[in-house]
PDB file of N, CA and C in Angstrom:
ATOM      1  N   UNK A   1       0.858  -1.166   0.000  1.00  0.00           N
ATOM      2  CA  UNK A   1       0.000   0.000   0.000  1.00  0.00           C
ATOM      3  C   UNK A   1       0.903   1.227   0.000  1.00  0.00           C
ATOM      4  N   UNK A   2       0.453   1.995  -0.586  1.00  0.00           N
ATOM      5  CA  UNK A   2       1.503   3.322  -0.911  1.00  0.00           C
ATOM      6  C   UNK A   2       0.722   4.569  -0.316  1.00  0.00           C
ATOM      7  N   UNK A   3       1.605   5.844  -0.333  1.00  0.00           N
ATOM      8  CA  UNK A   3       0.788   6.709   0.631  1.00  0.00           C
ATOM      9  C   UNK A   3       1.080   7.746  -0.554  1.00  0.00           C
ATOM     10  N   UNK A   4      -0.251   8.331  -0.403  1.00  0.00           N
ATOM     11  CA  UNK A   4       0.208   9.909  -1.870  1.00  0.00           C
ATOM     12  C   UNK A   4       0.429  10.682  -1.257  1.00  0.00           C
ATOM     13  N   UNK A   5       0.237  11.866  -2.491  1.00  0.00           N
ATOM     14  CA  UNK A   5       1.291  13.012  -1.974  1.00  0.00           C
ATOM     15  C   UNK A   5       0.242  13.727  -0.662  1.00  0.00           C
ATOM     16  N   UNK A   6      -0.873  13.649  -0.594  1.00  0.00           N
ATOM     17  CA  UNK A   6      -1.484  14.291   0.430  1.00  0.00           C
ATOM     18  C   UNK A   6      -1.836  13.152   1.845  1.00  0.00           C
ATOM     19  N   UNK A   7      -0.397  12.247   2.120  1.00  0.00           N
ATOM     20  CA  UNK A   7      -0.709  11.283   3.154  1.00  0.00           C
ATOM     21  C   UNK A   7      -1.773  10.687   3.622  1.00  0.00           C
ATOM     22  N   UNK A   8      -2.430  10.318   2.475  1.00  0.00           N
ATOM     23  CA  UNK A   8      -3.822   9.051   2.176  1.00  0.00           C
ATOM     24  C   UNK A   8      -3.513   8.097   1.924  1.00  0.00           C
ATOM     25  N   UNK A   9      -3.904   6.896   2.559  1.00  0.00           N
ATOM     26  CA  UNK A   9      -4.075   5.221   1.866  1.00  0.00           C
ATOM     27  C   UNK A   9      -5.110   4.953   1.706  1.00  0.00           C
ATOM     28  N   UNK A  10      -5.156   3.916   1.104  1.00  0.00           N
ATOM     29  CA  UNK A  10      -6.711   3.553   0.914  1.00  0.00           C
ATOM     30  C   UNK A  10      -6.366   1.956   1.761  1.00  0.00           C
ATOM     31  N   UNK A  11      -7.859   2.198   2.449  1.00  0.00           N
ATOM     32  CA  UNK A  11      -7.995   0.744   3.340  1.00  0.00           C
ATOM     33  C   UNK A  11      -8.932   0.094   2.464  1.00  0.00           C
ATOM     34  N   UNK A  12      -7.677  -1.194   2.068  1.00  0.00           N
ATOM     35  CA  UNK A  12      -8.553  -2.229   1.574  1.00  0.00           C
ATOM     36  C   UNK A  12     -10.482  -2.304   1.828  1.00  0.00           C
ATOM     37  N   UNK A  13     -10.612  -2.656   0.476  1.00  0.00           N
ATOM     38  CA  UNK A  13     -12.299  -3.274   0.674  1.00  0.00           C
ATOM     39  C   UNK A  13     -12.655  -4.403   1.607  1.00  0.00           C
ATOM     40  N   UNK A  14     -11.938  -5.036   1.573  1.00  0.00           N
ATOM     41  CA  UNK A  14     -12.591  -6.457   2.316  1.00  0.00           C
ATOM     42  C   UNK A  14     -12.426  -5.864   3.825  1.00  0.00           C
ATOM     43  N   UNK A  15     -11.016  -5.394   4.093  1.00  0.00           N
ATOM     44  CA  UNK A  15     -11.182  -4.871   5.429  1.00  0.00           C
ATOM     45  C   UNK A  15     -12.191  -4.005   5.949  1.00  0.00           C
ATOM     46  N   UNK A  16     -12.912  -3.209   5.114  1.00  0.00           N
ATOM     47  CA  UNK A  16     -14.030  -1.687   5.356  1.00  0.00           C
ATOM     48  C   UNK A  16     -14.747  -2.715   5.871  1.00  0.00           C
ATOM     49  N   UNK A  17     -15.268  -3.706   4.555  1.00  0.00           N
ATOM     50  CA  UNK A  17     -16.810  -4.297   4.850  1.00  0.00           C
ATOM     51  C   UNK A  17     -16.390  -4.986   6.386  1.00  0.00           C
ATOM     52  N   UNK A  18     -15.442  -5.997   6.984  1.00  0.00           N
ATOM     53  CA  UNK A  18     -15.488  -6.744   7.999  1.00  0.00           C
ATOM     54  C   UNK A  18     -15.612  -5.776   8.517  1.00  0.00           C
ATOM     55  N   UNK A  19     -14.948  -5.042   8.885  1.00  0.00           N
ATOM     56  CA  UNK A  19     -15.179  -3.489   9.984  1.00  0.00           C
ATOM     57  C   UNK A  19     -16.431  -2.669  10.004  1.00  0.00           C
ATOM     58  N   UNK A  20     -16.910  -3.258   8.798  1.00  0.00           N
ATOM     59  CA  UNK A  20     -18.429  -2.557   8.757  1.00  0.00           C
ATOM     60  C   UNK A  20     -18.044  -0.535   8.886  1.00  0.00           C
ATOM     61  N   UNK A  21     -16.772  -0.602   8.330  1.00  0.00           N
ATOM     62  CA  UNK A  21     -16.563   1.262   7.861  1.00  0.00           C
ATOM     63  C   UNK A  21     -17.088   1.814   6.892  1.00  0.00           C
ATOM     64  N   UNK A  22     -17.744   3.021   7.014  1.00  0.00           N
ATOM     65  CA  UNK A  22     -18.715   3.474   5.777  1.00  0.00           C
ATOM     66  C   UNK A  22     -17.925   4.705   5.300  1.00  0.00           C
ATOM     67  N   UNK A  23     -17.725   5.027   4.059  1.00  0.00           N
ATOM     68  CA  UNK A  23     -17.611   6.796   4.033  1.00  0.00           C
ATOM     69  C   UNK A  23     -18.280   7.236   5.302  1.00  0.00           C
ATOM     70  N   UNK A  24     -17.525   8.577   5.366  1.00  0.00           N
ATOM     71  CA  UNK A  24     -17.936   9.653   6.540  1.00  0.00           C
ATOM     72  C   UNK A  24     -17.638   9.040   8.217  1.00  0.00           C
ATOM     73  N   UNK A  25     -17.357   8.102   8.188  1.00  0.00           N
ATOM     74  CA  UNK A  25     -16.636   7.529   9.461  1.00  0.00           C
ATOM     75  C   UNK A  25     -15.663   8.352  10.084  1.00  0.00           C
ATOM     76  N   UNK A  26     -15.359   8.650  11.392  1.00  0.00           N
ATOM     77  CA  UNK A  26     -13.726   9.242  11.417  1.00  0.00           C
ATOM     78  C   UNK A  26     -13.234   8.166  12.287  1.00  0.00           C
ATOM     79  N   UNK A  27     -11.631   8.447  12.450  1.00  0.00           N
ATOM     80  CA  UNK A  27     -11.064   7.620  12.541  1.00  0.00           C
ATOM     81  C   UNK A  27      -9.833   8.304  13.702  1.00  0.00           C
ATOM     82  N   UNK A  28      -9.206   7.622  14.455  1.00  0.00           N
ATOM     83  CA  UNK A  28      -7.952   8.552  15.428  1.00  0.00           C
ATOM     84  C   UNK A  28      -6.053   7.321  15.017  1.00  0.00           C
ATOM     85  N   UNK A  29      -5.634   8.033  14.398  1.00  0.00           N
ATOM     86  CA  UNK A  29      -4.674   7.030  14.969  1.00  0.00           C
ATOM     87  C   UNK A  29      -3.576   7.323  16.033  1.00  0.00           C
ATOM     88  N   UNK A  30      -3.655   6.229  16.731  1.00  0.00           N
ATOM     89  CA  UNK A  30      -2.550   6.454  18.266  1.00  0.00           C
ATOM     90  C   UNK A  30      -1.315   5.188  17.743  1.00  0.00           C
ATOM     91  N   UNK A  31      -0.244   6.107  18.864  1.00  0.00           N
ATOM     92  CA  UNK A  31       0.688   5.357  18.616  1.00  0.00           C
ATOM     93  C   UNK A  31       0.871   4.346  20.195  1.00  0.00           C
ATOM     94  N   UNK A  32       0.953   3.166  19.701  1.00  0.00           N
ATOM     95  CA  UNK A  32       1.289   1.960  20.854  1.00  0.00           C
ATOM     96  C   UNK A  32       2.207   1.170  20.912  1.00  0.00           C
ATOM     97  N   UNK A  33       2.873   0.696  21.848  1.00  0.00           N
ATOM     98  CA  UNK A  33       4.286   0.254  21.435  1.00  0.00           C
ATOM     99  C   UNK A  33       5.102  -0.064  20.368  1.00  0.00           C
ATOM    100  N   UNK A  34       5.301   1.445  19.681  1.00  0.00           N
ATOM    101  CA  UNK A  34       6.135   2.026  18.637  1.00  0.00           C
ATOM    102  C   UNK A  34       5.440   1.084  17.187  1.00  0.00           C
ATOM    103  N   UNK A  35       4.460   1.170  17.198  1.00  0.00           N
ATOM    104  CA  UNK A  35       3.238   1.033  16.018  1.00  0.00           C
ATOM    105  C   UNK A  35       2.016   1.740  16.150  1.00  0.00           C
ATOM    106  N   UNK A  36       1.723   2.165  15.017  1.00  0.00           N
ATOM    107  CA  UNK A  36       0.616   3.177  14.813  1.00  0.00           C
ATOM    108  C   UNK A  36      -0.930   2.243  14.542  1.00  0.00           C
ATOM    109  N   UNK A  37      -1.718   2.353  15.258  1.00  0.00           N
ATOM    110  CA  UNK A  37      -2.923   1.639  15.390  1.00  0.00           C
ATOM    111  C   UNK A  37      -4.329   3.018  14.586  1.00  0.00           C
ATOM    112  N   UNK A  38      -5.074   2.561  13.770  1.00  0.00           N
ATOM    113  CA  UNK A  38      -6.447   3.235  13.437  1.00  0.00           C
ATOM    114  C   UNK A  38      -7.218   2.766  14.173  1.00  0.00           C
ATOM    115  N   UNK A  39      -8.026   3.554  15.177  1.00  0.00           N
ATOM    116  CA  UNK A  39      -9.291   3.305  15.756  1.00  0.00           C
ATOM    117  C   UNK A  39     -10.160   4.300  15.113  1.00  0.00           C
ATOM    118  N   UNK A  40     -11.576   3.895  14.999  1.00  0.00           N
ATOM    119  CA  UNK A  40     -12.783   4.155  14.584  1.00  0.00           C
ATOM    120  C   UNK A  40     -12.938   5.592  15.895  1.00  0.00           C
ATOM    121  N   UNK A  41     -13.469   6.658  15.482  1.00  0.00           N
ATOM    122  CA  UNK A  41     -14.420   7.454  16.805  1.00  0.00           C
ATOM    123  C   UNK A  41     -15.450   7.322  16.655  1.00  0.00           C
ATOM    124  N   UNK A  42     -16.040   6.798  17.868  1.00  0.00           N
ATOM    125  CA  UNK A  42     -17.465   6.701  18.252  1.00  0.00           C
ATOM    126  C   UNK A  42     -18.290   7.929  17.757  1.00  0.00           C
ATOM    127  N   UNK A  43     -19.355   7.959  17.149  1.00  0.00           N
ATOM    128  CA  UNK A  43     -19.944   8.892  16.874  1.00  0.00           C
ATOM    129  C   UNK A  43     -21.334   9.175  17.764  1.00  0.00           C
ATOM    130  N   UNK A  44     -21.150  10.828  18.377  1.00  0.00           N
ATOM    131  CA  UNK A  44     -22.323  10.726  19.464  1.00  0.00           C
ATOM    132  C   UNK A  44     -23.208  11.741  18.978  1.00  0.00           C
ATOM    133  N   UNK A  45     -22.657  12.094  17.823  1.00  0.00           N
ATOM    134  CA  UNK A  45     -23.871  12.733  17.060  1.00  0.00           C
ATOM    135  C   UNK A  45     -24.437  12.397  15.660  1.00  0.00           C
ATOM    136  N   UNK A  46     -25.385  12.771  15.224  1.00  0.00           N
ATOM    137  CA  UNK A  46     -25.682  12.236  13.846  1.00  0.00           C
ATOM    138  C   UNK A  46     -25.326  13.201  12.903  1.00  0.00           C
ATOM    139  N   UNK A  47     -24.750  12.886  11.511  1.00  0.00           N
ATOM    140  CA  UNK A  47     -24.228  13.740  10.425  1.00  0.00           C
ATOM    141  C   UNK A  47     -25.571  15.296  10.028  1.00  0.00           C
ATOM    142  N   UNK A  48     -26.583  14.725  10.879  1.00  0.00           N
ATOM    143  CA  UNK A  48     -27.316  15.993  10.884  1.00  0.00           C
ATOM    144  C   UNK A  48     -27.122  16.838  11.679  1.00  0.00           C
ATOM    145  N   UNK A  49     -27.092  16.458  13.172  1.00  0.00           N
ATOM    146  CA  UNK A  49     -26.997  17.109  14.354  1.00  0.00           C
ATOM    147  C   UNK A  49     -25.446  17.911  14.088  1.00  0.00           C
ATOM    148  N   UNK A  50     -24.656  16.908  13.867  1.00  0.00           N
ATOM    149  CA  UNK A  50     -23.299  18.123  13.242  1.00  0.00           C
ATOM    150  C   UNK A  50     -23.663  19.313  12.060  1.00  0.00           C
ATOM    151  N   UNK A  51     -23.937  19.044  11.290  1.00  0.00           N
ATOM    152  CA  UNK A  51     -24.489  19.468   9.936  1.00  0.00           C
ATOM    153  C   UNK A  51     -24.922  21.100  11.223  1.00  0.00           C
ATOM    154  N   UNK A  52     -25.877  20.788  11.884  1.00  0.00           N
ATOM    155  CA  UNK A  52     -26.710  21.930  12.499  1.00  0.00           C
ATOM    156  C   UNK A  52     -25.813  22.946  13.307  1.00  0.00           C
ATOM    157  N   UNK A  53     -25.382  21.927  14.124  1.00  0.00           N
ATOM    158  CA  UNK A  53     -23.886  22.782  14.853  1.00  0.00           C
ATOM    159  C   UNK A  53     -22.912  23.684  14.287  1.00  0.00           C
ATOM    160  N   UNK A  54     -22.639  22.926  13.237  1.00  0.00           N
ATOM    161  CA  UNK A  54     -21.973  23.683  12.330  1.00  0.00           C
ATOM    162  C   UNK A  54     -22.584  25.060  11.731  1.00  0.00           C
ATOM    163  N   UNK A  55     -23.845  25.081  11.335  1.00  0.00           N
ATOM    164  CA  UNK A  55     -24.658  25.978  11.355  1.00  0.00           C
ATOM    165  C   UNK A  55     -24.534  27.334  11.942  1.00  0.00           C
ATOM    166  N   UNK A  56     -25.033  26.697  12.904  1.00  0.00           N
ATOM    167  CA  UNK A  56     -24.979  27.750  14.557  1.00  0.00           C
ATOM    168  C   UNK A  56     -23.817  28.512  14.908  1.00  0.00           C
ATOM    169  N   UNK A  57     -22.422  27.895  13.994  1.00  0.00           N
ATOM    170  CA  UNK A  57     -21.657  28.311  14.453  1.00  0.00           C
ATOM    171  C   UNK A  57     -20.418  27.978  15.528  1.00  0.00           C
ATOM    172  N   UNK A  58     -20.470  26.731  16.011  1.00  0.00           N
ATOM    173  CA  UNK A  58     -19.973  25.880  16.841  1.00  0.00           C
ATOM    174  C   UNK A  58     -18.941  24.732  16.115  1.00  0.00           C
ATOM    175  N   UNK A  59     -19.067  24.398  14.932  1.00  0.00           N
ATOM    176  CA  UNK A  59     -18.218  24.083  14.261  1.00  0.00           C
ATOM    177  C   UNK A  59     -17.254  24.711  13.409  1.00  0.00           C
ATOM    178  N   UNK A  60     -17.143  23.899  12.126  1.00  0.00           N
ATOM    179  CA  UNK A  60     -15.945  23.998  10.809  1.00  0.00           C
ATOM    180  C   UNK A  60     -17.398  24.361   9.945  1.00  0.00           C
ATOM    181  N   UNK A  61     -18.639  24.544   9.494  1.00  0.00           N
ATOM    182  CA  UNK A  61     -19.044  24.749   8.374  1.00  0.00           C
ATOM    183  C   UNK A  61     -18.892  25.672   7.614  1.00  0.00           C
ATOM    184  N   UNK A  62     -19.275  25.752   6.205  1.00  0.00           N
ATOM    185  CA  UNK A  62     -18.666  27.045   5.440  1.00  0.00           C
ATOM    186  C   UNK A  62     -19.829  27.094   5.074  1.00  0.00           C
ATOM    187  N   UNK A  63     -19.799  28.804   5.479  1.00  0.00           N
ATOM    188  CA  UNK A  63     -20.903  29.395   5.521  1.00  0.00           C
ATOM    189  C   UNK A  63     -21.314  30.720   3.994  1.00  0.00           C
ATOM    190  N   UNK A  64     -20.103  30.083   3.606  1.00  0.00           N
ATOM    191  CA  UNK A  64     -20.442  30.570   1.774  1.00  0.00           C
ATOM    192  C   UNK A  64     -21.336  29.722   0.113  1.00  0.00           C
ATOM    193  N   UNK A  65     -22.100  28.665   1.596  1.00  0.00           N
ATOM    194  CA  UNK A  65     -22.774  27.693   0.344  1.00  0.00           C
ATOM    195  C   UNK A  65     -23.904  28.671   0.224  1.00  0.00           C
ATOM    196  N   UNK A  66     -24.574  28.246  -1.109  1.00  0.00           N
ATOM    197  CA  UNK A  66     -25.500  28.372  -1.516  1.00  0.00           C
ATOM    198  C   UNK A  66     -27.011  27.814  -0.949  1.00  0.00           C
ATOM    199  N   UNK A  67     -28.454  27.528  -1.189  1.00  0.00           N
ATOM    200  CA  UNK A  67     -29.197  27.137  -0.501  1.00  0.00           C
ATOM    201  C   UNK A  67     -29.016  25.739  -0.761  1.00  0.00           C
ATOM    202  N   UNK A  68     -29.167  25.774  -2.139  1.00  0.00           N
ATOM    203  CA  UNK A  68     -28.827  24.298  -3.331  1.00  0.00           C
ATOM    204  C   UNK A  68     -27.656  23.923  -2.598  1.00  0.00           C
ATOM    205  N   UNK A  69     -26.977  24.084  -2.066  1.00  0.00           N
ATOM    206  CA  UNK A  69     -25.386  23.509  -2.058  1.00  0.00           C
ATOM    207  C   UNK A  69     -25.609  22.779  -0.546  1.00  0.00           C
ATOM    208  N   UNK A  70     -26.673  23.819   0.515  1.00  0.00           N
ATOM    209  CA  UNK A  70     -26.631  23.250   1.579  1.00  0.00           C
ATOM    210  C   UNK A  70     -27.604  21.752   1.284  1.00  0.00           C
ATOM    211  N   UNK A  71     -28.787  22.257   0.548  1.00  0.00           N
ATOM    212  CA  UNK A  71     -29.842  21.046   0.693  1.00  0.00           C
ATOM    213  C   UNK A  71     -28.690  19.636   0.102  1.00  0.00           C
ATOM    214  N   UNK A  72     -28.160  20.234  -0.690  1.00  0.00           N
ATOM    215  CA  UNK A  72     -27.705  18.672  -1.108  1.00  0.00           C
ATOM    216  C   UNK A  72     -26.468  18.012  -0.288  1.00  0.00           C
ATOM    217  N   UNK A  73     -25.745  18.959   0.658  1.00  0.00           N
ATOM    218  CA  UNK A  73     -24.793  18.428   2.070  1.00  0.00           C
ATOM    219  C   UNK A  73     -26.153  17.639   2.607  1.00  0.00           C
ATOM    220  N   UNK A  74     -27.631  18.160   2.709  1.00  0.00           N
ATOM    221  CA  UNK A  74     -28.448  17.341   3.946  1.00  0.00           C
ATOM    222  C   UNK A  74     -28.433  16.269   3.242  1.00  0.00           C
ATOM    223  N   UNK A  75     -29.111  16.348   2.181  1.00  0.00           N
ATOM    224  CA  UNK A  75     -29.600  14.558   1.338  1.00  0.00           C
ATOM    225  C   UNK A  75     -28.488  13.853   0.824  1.00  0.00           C
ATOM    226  N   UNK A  76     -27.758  14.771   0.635  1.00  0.00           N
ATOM    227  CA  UNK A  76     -25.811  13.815   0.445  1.00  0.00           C
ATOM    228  C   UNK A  76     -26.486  13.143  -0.947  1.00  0.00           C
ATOM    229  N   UNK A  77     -26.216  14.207  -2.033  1.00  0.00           N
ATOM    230  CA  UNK A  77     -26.861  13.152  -3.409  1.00  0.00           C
ATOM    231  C   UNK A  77     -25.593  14.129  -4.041  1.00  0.00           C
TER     232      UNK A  77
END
């Protein structure tokens, strides 16, 4: 597995599906006796409830979309 120029790999398919990892997942990696481990973060909100936060102002959202640009972040099409 090779890493590009913007320090991305891609995790195998077969591994996603056993892991049951979807797009939009995040992920932390820690280091443990001098190997780097990916753990999954628990997610305690839903991609809406962030979506809203972000909104409000409490997040990272960019607040230069359009209306069109937001509706289609909600329905993700």
């Amino acid at each position: 597995m090779l890493m590009n120029t913007k320090g991305q790999v891609t995790v195998p398919a077969e591994i996603r599906a056993k892991q049951g990892w979807r797009p939009g997942d995040e992920f932390e990696f820690v280091e443990e006796d001098g190997q780097v481990v990916l753990r999954p973060v628990p997610q305690e909100e839903t991609r809406g409830q962030r979506f809203v936060r972000g909104l409000r102002g409490k997040g990272t959202a960019n607040m230069d979309k359009t209306t069109d640009e937001l509706m289609e972040m909600l329905r993700g099409e």
